[in-house]
Protein backbone atom coordinates (compact mmCIF):
# COMPACT_ATOMS: atom_id res chain seq x y z
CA UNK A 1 0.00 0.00 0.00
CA UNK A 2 1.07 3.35 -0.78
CA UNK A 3 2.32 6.00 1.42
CA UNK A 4 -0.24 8.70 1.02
CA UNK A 5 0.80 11.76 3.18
CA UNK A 6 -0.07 15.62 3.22
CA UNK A 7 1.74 17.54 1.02
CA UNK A 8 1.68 21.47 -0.62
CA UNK A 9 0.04 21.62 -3.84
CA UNK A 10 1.87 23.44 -6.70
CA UNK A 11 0.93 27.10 -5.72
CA UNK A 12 1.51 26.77 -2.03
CA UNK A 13 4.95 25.70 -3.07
CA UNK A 14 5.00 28.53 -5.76
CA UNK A 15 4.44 30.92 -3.41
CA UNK A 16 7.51 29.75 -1.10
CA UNK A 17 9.85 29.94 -3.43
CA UNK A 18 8.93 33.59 -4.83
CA UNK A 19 9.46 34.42 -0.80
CA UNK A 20 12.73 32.97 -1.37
CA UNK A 21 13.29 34.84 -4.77
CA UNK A 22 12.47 38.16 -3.21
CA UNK A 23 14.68 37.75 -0.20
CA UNK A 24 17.35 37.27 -2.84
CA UNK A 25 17.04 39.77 -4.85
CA UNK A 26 14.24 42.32 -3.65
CA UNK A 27 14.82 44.82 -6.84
CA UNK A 28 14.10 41.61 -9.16
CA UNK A 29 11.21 39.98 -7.38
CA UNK A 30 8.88 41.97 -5.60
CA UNK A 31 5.28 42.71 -5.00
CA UNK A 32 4.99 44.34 -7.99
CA UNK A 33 5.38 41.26 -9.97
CA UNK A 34 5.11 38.59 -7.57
CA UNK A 35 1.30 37.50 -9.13
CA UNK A 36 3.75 36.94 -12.59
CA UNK A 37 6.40 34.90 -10.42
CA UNK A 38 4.41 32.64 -8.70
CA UNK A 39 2.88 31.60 -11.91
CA UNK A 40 5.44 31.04 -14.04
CA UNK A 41 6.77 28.84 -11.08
CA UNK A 42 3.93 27.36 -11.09
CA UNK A 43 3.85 26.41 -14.55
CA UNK A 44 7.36 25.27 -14.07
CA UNK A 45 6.27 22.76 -11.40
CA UNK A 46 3.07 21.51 -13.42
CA UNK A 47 4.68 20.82 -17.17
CA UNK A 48 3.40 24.05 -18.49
CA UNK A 49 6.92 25.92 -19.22
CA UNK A 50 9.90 25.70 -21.58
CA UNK A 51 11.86 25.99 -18.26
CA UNK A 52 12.20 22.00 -16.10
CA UNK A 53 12.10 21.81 -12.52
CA UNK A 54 15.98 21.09 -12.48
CA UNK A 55 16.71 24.07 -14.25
CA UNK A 56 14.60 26.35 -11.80
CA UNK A 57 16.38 24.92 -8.66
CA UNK A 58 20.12 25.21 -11.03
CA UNK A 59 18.82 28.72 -10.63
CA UNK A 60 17.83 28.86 -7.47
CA UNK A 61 20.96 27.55 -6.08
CA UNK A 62 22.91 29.95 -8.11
CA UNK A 63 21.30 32.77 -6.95
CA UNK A 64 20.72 31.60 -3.76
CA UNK A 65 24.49 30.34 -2.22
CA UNK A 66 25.53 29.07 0.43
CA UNK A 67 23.17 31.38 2.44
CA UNK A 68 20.25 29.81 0.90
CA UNK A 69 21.39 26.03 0.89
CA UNK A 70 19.47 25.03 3.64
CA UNK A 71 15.80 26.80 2.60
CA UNK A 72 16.48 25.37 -1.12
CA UNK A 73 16.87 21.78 0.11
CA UNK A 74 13.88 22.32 2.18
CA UNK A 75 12.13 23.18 -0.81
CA UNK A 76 13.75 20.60 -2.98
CA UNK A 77 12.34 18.04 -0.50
CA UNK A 78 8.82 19.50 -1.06
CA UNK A 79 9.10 19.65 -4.71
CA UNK A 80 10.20 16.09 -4.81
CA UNK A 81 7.34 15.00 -1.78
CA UNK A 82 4.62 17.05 -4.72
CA UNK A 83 5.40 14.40 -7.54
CA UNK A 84 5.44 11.50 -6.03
CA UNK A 85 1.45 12.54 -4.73
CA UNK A 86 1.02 13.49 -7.85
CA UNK A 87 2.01 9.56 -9.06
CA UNK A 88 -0.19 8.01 -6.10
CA UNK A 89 -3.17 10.04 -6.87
CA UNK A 90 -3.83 8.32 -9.83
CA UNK A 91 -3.69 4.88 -8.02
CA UNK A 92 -6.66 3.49 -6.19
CA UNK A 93 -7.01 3.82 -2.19
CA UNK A 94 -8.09 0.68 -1.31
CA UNK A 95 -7.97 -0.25 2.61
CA UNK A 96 -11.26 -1.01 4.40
CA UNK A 97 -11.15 -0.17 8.12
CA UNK A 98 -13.36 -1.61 10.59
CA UNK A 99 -12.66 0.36 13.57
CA UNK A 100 -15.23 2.15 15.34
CA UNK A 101 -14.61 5.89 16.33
CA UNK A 102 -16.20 7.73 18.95
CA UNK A 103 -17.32 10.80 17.15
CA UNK A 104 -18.82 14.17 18.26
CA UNK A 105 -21.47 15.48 16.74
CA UNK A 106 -22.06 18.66 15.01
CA UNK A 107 -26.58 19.49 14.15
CA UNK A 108 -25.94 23.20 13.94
CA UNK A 109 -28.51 24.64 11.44
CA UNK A 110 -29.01 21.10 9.79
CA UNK A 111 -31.50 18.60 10.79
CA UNK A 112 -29.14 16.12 10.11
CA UNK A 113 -26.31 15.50 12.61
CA UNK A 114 -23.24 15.15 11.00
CA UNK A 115 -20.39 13.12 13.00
CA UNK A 116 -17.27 15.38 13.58
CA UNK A 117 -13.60 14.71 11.48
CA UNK A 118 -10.12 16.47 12.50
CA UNK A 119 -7.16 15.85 10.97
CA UNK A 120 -6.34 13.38 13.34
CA UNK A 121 -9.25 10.79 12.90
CA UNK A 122 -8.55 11.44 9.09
CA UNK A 123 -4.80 10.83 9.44
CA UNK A 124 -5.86 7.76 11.39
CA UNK A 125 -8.47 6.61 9.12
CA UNK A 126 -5.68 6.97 6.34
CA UNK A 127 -3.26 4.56 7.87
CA UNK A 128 -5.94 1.93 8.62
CA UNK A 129 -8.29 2.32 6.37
CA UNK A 130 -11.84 4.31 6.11
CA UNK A 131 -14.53 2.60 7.88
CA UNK A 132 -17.57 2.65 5.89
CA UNK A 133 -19.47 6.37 5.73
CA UNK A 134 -17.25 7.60 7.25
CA UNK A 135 -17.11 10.78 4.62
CA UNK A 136 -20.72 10.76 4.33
CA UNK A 137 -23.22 13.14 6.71
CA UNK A 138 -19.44 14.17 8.22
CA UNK A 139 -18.47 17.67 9.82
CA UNK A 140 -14.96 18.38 8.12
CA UNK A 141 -13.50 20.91 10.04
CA UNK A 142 -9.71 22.21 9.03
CA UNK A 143 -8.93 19.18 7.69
CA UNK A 144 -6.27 18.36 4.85
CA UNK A 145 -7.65 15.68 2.32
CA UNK A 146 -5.02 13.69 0.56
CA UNK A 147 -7.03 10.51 -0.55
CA UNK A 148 -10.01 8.95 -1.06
CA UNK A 149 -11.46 5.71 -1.78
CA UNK A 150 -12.54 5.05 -5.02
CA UNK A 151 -16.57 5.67 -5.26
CA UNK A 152 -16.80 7.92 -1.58
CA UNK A 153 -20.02 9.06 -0.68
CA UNK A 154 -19.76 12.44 0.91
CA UNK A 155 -23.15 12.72 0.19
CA UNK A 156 -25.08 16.16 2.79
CA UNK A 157 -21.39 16.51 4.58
CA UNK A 158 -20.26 19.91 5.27
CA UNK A 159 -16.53 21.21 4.97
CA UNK A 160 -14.98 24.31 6.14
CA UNK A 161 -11.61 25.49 5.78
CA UNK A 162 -10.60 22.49 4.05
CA UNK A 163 -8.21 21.46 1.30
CA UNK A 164 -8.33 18.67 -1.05
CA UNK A 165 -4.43 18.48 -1.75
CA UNK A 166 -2.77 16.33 -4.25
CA UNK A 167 -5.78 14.16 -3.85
CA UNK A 168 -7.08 11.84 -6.57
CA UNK A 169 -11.07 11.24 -6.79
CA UNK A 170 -12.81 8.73 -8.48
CA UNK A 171 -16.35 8.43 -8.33
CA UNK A 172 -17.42 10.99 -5.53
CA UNK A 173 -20.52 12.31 -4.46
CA UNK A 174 -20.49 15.77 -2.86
CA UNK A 175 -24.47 15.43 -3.50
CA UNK A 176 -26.09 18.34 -1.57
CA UNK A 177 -23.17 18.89 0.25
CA UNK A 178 -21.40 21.93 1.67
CA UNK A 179 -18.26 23.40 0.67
CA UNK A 180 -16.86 26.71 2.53
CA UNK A 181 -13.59 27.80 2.08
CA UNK A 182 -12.20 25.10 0.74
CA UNK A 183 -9.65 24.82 -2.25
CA UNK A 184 -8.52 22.04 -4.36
CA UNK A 185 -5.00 21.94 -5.21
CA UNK A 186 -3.44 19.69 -7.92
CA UNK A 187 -6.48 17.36 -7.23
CA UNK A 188 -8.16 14.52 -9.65
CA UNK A 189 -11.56 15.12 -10.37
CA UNK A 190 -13.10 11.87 -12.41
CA UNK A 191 -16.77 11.04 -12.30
CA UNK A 192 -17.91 13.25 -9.35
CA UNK A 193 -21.02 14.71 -8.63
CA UNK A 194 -21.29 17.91 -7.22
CA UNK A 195 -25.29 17.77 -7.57
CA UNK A 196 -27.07 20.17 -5.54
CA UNK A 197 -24.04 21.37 -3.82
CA UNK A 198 -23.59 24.69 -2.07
CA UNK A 199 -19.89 26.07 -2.70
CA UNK A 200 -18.91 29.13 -1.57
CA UNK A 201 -15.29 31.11 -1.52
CA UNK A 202 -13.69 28.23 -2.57
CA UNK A 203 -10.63 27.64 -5.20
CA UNK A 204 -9.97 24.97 -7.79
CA UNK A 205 -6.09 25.01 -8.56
CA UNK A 206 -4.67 23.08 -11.20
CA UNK A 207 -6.70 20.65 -11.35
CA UNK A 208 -8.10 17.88 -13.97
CA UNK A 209 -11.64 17.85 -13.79
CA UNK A 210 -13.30 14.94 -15.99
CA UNK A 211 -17.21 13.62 -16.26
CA UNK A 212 -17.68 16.06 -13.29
CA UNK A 213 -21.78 17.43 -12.50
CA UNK A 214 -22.17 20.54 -11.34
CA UNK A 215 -26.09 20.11 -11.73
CA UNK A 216 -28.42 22.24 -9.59
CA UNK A 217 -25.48 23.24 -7.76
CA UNK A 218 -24.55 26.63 -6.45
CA UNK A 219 -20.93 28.25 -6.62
CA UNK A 220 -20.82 31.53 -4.80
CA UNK A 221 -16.98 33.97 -5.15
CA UNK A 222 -15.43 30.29 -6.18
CA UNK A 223 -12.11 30.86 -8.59
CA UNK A 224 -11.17 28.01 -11.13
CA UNK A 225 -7.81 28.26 -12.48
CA UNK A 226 -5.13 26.54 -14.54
CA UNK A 227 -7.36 23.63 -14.57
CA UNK A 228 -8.58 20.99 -17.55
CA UNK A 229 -11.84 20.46 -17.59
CA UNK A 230 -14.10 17.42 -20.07
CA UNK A 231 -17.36 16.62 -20.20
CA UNK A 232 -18.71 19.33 -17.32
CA UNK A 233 -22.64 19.27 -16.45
CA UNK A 234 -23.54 22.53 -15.39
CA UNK A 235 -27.59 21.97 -16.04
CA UNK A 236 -29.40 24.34 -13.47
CA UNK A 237 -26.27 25.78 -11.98
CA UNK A 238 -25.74 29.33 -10.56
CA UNK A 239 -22.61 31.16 -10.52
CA UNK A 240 -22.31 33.89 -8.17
CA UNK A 241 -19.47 35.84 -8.75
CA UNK A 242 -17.44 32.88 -9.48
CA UNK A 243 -14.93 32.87 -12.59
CA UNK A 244 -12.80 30.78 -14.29
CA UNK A 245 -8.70 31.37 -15.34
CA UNK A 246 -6.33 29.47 -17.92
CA UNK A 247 -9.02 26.95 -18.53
CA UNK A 248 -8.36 24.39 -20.86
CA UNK A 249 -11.52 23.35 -21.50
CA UNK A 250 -13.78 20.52 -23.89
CA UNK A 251 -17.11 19.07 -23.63
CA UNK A 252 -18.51 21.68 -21.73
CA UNK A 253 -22.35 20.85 -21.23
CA UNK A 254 -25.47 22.84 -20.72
CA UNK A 255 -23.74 26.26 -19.40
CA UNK A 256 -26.48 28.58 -21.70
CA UNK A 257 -29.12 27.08 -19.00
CA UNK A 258 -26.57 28.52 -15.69
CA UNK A 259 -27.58 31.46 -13.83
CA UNK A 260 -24.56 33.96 -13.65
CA UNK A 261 -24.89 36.78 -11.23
CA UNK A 262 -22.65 39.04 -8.82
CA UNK A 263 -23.81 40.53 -6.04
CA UNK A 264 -23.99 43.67 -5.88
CA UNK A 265 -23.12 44.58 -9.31
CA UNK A 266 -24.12 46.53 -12.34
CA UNK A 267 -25.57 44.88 -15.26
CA UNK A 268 -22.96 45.59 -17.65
CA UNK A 269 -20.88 43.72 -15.24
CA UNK A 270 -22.35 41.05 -14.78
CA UNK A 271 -22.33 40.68 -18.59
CA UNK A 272 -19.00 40.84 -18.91
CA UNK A 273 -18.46 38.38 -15.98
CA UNK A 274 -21.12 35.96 -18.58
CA UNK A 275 -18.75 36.78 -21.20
CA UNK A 276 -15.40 35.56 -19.55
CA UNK A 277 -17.03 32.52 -17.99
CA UNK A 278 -18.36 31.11 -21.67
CA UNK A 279 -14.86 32.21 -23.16
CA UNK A 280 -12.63 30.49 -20.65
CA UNK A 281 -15.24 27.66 -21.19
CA UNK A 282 -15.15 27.69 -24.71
CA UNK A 283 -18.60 27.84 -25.35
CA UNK A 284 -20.27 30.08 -27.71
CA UNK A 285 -22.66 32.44 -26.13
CA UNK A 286 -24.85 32.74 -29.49
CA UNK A 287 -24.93 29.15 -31.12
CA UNK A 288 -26.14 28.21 -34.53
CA UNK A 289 -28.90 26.50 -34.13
CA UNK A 290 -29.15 23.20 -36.43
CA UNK A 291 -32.79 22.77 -38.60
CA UNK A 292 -34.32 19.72 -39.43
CA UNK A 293 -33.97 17.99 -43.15
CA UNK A 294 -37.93 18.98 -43.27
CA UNK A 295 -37.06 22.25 -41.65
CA UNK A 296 -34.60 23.62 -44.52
CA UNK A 297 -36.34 25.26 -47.89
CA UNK A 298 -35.84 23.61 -50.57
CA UNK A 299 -34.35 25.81 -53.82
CA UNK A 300 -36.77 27.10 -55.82
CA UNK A 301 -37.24 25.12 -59.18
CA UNK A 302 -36.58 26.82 -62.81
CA UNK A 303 -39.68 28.47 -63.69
CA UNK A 304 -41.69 26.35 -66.25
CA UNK A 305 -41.47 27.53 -70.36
């Protein structure tokens, strides 16, 4: 069995090593450019850039010296820690606990009572495997998510402040769950259902999104950037403020039926805020509508002699 462990996504990493780069050299790196620095880093560390992930430390260390030796390796170590998540996320968690945990319970505005999860039952439930239900009608509260089983039913569970980090999921469903502050960073995304969801100031980093439903669901001030996304259902969605970044993007499905609004904003821009979402989509906001064989005239006939 694997070693699945918590580790920094790309950007958190990306964003350490532009600290480093502007304690170096200030006049270089600073923060009028860092939003540039930490994504070309970024695309360094995710196979986006000319520039390889040896050649950026090379650089690092050059610039850096002796001074610097000890943060670099630090960073090396993290760098190195991200790709091999990145392998394992693509393999399938598959050990079934059967331990029985003494939960709390959390029925604040929900008639449901969901059981309680830190990061230590999770860690715990990591090592010896998740008992069954154990993500669904759950209180996640700060916790870091690095795995999942295969098919995981987090089905009217509620998660705040949480991150979803270098985690691979297969078959999830966030059905009618909650999502507050919560990113996803360098996460897999395949066959999940996000139906009726509420989602709100939440981030999708770098991510590969595929066969995902977004049905019914609500996204309120979310970001989505630097991710792929296939075959997306967004039938009855709203997006509130949300927007989308460096999107590659295919198969997108029903986004003419999505409500897109912004609080508290003018018309005009909350057009424009429709008009980035279906171009970072891909999607044409005025498409050609196909007519029938029996729908299409036929050509008038030469006129008889």
């Amino acid at each position: 069995m694997p070693e699945y462990k918590a580790v920094p996504g790309g950007h958190a990493i990306s964003k350490k090593i532009a600290d480093l780069l502007e304690d170096i050299n200030s006049q270089l790196y600073n923060g009028m450019n860092r939003a540039e620095t930490i994504r070309e880093i970024n695309d360094i560390l995710h196979g986006r850039s000319d520039t390889s992930v040896d050649m950026l430390l090379s650089m690092l260390n050059e610039q850096g010296g002796s001074e610097c030796a000890e943060r670099i390796g630090e960073l090396r170590g993290q760098i190195e820690a991200f790709f091999l998540q990145k392998v394992l996320r693509s393999w399938p968690y598959t050990r079934i606990g059967n331990q029985e945990y003494q939960y709390k319970t959390w029925d604040f505005l929900t008639d449901r009572p969901l059981k309680v999860i830190d990061q230590r039952i999770f860690d715990h439930a990591v090592e010896n495997g998740f008992p069954p239900d154990f993500f669904k009608e759950s209180y996640f509260d700060q916790v870091t998510i690095y795995c999942m089983p295969d098919g995981a039913d987090c089905s009217f569970s509620n998660f705040r402040d949480c991150a979803f980090s270098v985690c691979g999921m297969r078959g999830a469903v966030f059905d009618n769950a909650s999502i507050y502050d919560t990113d996803f960073h360098s996460s897999l995304l395949h066959m999940v259902n996000f139906t009726s969801a509420s989602i709100a100031n939440s981030h999708f980093w770098d991510c590969s999104l595929a066969s995902v439903s977004f049905q019914d669901a609500r996204l309120k001030s979310c970001l989505t950037v630097d991710c792929s996304m296939d075959q997306i259902d967004f039938q009855g969605a709203t997006l509130d403020g949300s927007s989308y970044g460096r999107i590659k993007a295919k198969r997108i499905m029903n986004l003419p039926s999505v409500v897109i609004t912004q609080g508290g904003a003018t018309a005009a821009e909350v057009q424009r805020l429709r008009i980035s979402t279906f171009r970072e989509l891909g999607v044409s906001m005025f498409p050609v509508k196909q007519r029938s064989p029996s729908d299409r005239r036929r050509k008038p006939s030469a006129p008889e002699r």
